[in-house]
Protein backbone atom coordinates (compact mmCIF):
# COMPACT_ATOMS: atom_id res chain seq x y z
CA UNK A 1 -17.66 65.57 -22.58
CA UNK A 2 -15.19 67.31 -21.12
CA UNK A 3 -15.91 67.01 -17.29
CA UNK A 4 -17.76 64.38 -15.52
CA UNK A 5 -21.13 64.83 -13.96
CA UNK A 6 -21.45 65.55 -10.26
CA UNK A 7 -23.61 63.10 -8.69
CA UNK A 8 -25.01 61.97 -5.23
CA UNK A 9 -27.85 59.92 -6.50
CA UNK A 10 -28.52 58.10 -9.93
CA UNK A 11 -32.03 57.03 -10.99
CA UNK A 12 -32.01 54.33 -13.86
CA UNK A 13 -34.81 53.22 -16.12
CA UNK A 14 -35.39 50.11 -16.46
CA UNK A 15 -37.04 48.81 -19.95
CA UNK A 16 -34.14 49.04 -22.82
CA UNK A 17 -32.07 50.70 -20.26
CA UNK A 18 -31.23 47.98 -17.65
CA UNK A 19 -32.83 45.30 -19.70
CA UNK A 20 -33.53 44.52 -23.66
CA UNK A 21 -36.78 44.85 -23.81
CA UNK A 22 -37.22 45.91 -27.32
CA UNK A 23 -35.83 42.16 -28.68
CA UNK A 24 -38.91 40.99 -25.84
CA UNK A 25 -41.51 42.48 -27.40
CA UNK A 26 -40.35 41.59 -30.76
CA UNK A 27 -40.33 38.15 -29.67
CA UNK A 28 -43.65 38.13 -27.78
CA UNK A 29 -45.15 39.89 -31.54
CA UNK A 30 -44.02 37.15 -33.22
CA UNK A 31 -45.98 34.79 -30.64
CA UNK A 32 -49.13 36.39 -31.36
CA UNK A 33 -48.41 36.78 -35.01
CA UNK A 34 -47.59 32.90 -35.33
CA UNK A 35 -51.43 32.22 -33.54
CA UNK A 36 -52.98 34.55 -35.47
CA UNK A 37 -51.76 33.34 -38.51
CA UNK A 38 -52.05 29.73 -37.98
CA UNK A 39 -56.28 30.23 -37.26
CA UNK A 40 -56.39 32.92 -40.22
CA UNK A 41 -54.41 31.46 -43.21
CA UNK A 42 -53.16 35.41 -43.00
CA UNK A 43 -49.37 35.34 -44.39
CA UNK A 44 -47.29 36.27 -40.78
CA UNK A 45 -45.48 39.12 -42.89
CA UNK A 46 -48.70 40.69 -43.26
CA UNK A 47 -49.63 40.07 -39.77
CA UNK A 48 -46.93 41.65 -38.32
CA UNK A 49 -46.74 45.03 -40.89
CA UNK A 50 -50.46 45.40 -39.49
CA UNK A 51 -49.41 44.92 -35.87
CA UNK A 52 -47.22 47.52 -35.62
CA UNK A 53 -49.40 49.94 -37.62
CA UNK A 54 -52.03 49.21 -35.22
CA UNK A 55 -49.08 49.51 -32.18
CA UNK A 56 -48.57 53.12 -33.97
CA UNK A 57 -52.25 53.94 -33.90
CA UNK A 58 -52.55 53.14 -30.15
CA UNK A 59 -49.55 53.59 -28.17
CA UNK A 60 -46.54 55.63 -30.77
CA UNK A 61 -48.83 57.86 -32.29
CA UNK A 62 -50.84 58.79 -28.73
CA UNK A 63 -49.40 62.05 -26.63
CA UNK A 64 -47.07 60.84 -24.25
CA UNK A 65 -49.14 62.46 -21.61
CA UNK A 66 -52.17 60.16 -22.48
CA UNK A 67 -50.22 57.87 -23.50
CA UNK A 68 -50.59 53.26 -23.00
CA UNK A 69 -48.55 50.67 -23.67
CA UNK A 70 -51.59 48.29 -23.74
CA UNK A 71 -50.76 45.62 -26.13
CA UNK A 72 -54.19 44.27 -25.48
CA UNK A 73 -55.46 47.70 -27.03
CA UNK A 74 -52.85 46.89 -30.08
CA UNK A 75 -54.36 43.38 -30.41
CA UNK A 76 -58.01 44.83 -30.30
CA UNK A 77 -56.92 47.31 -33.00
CA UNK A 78 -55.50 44.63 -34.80
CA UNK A 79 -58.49 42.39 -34.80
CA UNK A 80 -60.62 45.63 -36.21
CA UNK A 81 -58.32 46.97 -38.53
CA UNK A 82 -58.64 43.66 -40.72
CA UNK A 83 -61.72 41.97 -38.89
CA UNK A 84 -60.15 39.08 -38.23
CA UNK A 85 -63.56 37.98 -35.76
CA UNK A 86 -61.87 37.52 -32.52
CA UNK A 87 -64.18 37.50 -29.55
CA UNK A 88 -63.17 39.30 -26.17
CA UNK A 89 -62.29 35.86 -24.95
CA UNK A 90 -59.37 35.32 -27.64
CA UNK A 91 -58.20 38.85 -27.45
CA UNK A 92 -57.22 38.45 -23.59
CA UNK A 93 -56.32 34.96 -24.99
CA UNK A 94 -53.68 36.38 -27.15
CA UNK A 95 -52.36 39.14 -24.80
CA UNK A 96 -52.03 37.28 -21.76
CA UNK A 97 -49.57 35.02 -24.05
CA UNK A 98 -47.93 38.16 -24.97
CA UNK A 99 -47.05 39.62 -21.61
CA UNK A 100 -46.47 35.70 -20.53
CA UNK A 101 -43.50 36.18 -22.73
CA UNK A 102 -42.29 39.27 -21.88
CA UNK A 103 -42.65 38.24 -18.26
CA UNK A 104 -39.67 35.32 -19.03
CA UNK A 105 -38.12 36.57 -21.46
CA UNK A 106 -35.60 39.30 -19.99
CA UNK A 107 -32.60 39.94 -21.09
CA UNK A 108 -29.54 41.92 -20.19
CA UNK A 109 -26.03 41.73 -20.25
CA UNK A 110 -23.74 40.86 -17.55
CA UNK A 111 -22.22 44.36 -17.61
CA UNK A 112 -25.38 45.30 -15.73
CA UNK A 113 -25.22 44.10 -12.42
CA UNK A 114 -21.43 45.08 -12.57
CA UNK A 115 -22.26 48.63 -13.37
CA UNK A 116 -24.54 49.20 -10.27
CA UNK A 117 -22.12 47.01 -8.20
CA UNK A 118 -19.26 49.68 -9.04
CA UNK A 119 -21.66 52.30 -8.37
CA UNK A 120 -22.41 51.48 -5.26
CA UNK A 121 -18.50 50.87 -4.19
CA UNK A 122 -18.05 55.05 -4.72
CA UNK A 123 -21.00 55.41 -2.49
CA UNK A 124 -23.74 56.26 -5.29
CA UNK A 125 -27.50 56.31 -3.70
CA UNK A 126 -28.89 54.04 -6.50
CA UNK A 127 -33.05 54.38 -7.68
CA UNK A 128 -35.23 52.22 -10.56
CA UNK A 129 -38.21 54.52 -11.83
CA UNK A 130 -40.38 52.51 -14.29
CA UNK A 131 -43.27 53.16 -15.58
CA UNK A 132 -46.35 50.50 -14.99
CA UNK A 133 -46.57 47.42 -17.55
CA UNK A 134 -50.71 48.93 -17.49
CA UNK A 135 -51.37 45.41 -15.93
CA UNK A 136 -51.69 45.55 -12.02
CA UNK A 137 -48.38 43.55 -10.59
CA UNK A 138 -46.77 42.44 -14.13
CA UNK A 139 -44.01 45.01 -13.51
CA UNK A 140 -42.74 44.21 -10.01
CA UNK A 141 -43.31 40.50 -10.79
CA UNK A 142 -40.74 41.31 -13.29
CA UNK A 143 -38.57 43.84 -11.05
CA UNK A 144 -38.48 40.65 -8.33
CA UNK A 145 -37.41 37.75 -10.94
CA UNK A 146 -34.31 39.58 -11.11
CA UNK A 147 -31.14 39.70 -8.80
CA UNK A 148 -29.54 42.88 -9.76
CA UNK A 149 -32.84 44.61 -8.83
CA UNK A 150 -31.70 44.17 -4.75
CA UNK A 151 -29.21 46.46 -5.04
CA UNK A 152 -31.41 49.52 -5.45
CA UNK A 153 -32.19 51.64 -2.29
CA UNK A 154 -35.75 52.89 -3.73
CA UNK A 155 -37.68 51.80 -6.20
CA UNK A 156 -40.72 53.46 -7.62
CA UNK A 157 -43.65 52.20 -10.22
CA UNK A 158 -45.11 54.99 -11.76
CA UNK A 159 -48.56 54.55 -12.33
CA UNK A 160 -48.53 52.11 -8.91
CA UNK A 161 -46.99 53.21 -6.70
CA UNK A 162 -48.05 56.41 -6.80
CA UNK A 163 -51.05 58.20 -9.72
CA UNK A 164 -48.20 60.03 -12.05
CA UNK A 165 -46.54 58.05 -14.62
CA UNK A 166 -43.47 59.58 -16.41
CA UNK A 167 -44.84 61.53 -18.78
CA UNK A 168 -44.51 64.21 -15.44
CA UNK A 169 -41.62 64.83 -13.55
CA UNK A 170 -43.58 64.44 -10.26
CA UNK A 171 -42.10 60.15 -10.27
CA UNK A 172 -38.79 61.81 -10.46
CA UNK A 173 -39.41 64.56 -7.67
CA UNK A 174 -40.67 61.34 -5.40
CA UNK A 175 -38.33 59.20 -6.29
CA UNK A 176 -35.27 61.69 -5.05
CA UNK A 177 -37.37 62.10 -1.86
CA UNK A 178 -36.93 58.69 -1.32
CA UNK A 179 -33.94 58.58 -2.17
CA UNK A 180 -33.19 61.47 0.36
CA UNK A 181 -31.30 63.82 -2.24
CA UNK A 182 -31.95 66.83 -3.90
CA UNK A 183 -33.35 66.65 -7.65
CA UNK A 184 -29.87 68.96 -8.63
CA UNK A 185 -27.59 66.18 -7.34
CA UNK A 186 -29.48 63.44 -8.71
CA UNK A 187 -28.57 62.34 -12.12
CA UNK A 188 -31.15 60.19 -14.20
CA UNK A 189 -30.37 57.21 -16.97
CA UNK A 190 -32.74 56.32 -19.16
CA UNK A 191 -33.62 55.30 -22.99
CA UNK A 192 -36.43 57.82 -24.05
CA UNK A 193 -35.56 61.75 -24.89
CA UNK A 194 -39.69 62.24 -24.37
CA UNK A 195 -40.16 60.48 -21.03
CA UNK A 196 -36.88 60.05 -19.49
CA UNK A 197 -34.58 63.20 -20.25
CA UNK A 198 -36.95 65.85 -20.31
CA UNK A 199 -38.92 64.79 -17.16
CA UNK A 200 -35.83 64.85 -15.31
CA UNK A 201 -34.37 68.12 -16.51
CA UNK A 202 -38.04 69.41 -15.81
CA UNK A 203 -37.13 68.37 -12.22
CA UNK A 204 -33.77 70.02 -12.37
CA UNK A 205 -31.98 66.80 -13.04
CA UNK A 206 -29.13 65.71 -14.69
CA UNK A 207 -29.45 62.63 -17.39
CA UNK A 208 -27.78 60.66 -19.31
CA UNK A 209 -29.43 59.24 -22.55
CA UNK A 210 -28.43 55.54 -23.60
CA UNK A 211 -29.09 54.21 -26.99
CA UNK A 212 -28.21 50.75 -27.44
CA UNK A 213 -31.83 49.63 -27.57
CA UNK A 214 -34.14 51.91 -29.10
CA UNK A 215 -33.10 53.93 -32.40
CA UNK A 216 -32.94 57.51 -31.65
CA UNK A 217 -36.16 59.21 -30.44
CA UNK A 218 -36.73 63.21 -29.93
CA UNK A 219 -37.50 65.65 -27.17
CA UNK A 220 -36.98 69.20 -26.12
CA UNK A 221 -34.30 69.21 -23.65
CA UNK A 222 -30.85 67.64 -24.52
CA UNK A 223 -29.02 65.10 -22.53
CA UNK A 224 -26.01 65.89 -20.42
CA UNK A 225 -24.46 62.79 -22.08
CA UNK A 226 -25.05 59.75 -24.49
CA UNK A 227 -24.07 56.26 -24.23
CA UNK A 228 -24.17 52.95 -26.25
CA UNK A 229 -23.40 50.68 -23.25
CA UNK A 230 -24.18 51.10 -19.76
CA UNK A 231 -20.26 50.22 -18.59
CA UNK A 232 -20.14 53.77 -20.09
CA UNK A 233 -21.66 55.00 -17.36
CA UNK A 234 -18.80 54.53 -14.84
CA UNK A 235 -16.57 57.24 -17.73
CA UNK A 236 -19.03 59.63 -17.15
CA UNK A 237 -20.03 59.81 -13.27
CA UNK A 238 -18.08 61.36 -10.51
């Protein structure tokens, strides 16, 4: 990219943007996987093959419009895909241990903090739009049991804090009115082509896709940039 993007505001995701949460829910799988198999006798390979199946039957596969991350729901599919018997009670059992997990297990590298710390030296309004973790408070219980988190000027749960998630651009819209900027001198970070980059060229944003989480993923507008690491970021912002 030739010339840098003009910017009075940036709006960052925050799942396997800020933080890694794809190695989370990997680990928080192989939780459930582990309990499932040890009542079972099912072989864990198994398990897990079938749990992501059923994650692509009720969250990838599902419009992003309509669209859940309930890993309850994936559990429940789970349980009736190979009727493994589990009553209501052990469902909720086994997803409370999953989001227990992803609740202390974040991760992110140190580069992070420095990043918004830099932006915020050249004067850059800073915003965290995030979508809701479908459980009331499990995504601002996260957003508070980190540090870096204090040095954003707005932060907005979609889903939450207000009815729209970001599968619309409306979370963006607010978020900038927050933020007290226009949408054109906002510029937007986030991991997903679908829900991050199009929504905020739909609100005549700017974005930046990064890709050191998540393999690459399609939608219909492009990004004004791509990254690997978010120190990247500082390259590519006026």
């Amino acid at each position: 990219m030739s010339e840098k993007i003009k910017a009075k505001a940036l709006i960052f995701d925050f799942d396997n943007t800020l933080v890694d949460t794809h190695s989370a829910i990997s680990g928080a799988y192989s939780k459930v996987v582990e309990l499932i198999s040890s009542s079972s006798g099912l072989d864990s390979n198994y398990l897990m093959q079938q749990l992501l199946k059923a994650q692509k039957e009720v969250i990838d596969d599902v419009p992003l419009v309509s669209r859940q991350y309930d890993r309850k729901a994936v559990i429940k599919k789970l349980n009736e895909n190979l009727s493994l018997n589990l009553d209501e009670k052990q469902v909720e059992k086994l997803a409370q241990i999953f989001y227990d997990f992803i609740l202390e297990k974040i991760e992110y590298p140190k580069e992070t903090e420095e990043v918004l710390k830099a932006l915020k030296l050249k004067g850059k309004k800073l915003g965290l739009l995030t979508d809701t973790d479908v459980r009331p408070g499990l995504k601002r219980r996260r957003l508070n049991s980190l540090s870096f988190t204090k040095l954003f000027d707005a932060v907005l749960i979609a889903g939450e804090d207000i009815p729209q998630r970001k599968s619309s651009p409306i979370p963006f819209i607010e978020l900038a009115r927050l933020l007290d900027v226009e949408p054109k001198e906002t510029l937007v970070i986030g991991d997903r082509m679908d829900a991050d980059i199009d929504n905020a060229k739909e609100a005549d944003m700017k974005a930046v896709l990064i890709d050191k989480y998540l393999p690459p993923n399609k939608g219909v507008h492009e990004p004004d940039a791509i990254i690997h690491e978010l120190k990247q970021l500082l390259d590519v912002v006026d």
